[in-house]
C-alpha atoms as a PDB file:
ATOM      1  CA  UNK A   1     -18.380  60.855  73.137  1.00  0.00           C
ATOM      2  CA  UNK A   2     -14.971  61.337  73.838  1.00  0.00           C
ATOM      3  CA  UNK A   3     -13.152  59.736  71.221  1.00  0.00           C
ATOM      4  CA  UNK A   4     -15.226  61.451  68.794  1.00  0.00           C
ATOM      5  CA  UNK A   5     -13.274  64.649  69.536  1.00  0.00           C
ATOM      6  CA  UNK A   6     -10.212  63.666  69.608  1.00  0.00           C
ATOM      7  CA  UNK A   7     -10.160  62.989  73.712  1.00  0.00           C
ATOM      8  CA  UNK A   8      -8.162  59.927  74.750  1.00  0.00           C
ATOM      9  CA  UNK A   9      -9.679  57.622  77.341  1.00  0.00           C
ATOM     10  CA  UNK A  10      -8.081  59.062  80.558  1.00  0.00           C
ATOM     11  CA  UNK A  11      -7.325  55.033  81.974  1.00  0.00           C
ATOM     12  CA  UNK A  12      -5.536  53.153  79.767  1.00  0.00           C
ATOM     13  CA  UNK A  13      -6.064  49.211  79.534  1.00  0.00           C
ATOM     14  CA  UNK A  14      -3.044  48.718  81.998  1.00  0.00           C
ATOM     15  CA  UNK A  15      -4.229  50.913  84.258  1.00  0.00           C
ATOM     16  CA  UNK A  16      -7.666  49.670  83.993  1.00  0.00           C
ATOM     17  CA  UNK A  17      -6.773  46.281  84.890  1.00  0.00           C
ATOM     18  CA  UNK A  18      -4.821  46.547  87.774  1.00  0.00           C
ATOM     19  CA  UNK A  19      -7.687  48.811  89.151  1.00  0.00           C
ATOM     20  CA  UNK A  20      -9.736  46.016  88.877  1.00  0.00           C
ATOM     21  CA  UNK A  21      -7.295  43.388  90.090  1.00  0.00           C
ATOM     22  CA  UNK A  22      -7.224  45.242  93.663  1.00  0.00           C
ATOM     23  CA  UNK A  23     -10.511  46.648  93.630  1.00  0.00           C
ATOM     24  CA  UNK A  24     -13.361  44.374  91.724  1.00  0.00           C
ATOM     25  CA  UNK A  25     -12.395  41.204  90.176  1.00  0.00           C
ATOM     26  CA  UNK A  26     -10.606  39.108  92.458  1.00  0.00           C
ATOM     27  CA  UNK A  27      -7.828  36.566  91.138  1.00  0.00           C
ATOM     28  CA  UNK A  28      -5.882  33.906  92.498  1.00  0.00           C
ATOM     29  CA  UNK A  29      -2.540  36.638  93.141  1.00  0.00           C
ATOM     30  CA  UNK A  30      -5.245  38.864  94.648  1.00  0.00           C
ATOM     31  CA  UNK A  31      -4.257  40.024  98.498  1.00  0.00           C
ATOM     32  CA  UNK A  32      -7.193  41.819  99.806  1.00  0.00           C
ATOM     33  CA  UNK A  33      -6.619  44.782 101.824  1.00  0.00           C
ATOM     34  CA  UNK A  34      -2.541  44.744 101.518  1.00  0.00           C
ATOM     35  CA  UNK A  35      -1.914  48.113 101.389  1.00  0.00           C
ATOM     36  CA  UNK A  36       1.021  48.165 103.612  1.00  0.00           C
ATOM     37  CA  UNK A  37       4.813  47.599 103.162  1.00  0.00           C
ATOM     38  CA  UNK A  38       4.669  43.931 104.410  1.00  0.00           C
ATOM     39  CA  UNK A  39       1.590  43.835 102.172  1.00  0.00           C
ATOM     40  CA  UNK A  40      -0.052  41.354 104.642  1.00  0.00           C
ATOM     41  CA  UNK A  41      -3.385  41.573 104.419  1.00  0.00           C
ATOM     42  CA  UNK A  42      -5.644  42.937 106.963  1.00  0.00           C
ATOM     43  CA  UNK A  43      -9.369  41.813 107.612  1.00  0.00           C
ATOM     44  CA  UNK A  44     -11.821  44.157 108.155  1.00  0.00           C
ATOM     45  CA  UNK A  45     -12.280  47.870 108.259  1.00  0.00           C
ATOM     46  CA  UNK A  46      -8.692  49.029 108.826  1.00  0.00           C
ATOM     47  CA  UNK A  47      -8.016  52.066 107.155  1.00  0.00           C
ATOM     48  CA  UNK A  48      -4.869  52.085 104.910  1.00  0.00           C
ATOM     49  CA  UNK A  49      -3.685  55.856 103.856  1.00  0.00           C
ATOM     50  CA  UNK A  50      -1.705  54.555 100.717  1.00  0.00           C
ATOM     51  CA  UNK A  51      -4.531  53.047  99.566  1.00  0.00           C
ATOM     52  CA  UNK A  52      -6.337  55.919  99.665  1.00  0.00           C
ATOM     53  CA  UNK A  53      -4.254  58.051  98.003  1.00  0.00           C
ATOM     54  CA  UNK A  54      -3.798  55.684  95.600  1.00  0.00           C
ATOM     55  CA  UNK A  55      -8.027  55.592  94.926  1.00  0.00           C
ATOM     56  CA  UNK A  56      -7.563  59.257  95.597  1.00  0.00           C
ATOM     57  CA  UNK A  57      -5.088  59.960  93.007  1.00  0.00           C
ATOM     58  CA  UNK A  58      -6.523  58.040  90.143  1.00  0.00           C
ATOM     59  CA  UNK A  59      -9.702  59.586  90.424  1.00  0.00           C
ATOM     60  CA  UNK A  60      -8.257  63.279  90.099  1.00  0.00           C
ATOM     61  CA  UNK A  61      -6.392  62.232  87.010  1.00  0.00           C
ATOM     62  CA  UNK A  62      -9.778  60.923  85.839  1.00  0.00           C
ATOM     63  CA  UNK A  63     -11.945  64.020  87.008  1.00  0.00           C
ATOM     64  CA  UNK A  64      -8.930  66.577  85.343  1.00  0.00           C
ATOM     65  CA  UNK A  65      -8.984  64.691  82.491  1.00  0.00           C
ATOM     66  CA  UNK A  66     -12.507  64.930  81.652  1.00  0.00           C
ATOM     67  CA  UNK A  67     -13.181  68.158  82.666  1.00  0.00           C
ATOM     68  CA  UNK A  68     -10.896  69.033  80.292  1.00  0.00           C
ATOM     69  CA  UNK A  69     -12.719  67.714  77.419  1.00  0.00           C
ATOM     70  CA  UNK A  70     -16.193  69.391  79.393  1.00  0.00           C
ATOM     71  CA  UNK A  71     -15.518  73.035  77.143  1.00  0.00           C
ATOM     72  CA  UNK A  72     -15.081  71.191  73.788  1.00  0.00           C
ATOM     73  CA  UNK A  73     -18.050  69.419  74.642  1.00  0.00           C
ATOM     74  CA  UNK A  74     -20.014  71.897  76.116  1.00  0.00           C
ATOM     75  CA  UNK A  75     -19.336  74.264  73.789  1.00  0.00           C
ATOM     76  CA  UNK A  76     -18.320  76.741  76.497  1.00  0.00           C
ATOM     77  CA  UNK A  77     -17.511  80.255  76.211  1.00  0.00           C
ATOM     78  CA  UNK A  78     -13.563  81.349  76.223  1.00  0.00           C
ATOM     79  CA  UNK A  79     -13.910  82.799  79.833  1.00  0.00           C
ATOM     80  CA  UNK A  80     -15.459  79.863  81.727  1.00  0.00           C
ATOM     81  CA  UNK A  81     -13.388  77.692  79.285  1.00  0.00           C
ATOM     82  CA  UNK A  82     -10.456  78.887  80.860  1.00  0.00           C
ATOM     83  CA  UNK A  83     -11.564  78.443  84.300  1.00  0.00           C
ATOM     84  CA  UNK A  84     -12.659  75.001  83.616  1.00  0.00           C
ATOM     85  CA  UNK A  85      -9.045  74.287  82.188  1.00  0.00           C
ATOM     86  CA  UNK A  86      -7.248  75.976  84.951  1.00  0.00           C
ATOM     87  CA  UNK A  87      -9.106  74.031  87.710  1.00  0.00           C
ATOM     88  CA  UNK A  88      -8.513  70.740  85.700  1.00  0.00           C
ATOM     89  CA  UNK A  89      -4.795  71.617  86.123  1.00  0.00           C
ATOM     90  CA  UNK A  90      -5.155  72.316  89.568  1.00  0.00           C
ATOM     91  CA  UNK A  91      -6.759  69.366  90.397  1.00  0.00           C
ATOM     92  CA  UNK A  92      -3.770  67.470  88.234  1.00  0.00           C
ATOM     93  CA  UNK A  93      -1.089  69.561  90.368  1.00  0.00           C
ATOM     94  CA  UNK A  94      -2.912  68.771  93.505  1.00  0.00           C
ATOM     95  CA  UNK A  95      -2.837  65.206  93.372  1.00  0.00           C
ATOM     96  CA  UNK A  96      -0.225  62.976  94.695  1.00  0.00           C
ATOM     97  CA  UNK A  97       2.296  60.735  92.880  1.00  0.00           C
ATOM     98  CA  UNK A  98       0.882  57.357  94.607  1.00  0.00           C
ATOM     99  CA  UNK A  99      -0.688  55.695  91.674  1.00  0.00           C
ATOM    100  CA  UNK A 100      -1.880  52.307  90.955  1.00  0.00           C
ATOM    101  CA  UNK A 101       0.985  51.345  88.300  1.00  0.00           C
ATOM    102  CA  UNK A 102       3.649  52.379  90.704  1.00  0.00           C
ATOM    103  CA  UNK A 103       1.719  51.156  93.722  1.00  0.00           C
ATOM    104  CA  UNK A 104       4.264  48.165  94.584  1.00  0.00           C
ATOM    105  CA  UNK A 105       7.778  50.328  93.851  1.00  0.00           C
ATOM    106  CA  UNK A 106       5.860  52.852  96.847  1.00  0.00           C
ATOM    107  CA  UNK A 107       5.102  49.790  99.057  1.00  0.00           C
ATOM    108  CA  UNK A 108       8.780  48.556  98.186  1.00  0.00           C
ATOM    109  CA  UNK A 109      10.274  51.900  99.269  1.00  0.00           C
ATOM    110  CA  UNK A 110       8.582  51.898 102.268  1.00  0.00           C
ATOM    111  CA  UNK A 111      10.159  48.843 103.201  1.00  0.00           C
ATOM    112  CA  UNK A 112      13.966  51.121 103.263  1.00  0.00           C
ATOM    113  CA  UNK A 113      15.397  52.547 106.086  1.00  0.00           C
ATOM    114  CA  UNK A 114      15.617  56.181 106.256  1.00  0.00           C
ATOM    115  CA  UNK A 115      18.887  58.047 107.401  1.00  0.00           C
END
C-alpha cells in the first residue's frame, strides 16, 4: 500500500538482513546475545543496553517512517496532517544513532580508551 504512493519501504534489504541475522534466522557467523565490546556471548537473560537501543532505534525509524505516509493514506486533514508529520520528526530526532548497520563500528569504539 505503500509503494503505491510513492512511499519507500522504510528497511532496506541490507538492513533487513542483518536484522534477521541477529534477531531470527540464525547462521553459522551468528553469536547469540553478543552485544558487548568483547562481543562474547552471554547465555541467558542478561540485559545488554546497546542492544536495545539498537532494537530501539530501528523501530522509531520504522514507526516515523510510516506515520509519515499515515496522512497520504488516511486522507487526513491539513491540521492533524501536520501534527502527524511533526511527531514523526520527533520521534526521528529522538532516536539514537546506534543502528544495526553501524552496530559493529559502535561495539569497535567501545573497545578505545577514553582520555
Amino acid at each position: 500500500m505503500l509503494e503505491a504512493i510513492g512511499v519507500p519501504a522504510a528497511v532496506d534489504k541490507d538492513i533487513y538482513s542483518e536484522l534477521s541475522k541477529v534477531g531470527v534466522h540464525a547462521t553459522p557467523e551468528t553469536r547469540p546475545q553478543s552485544f558487548n565490546p568483547a562481543r562474547i556471548p552471554i547465555i541467558g537473560g542478561i540485559f545488554q543496553p546497546i542492544g536495545a537501543l539498537t532494537v530501539v532505534n530501528e523501530l522509531a525509524f520504522v514507526v516515523a517512517c510510516v506515520a509519515a505516509a499515515s496522512p497520504r493514506l488516511l486522507e487526513l486533514k491539513q491540521e492533524h496532517s501536520n501534527a502527524v508529520l511533526a511527531s514523526a520528526l520527533n520521534l526521528l530526532h529522538s532516536a539514537g544513532g546506534v543502528g544495526i548497520m553501524g552496530l559493529s563500528e559502535t561495539l569497535e569504539n567501545l573497545k578505545k580508551p577514553t582520555n
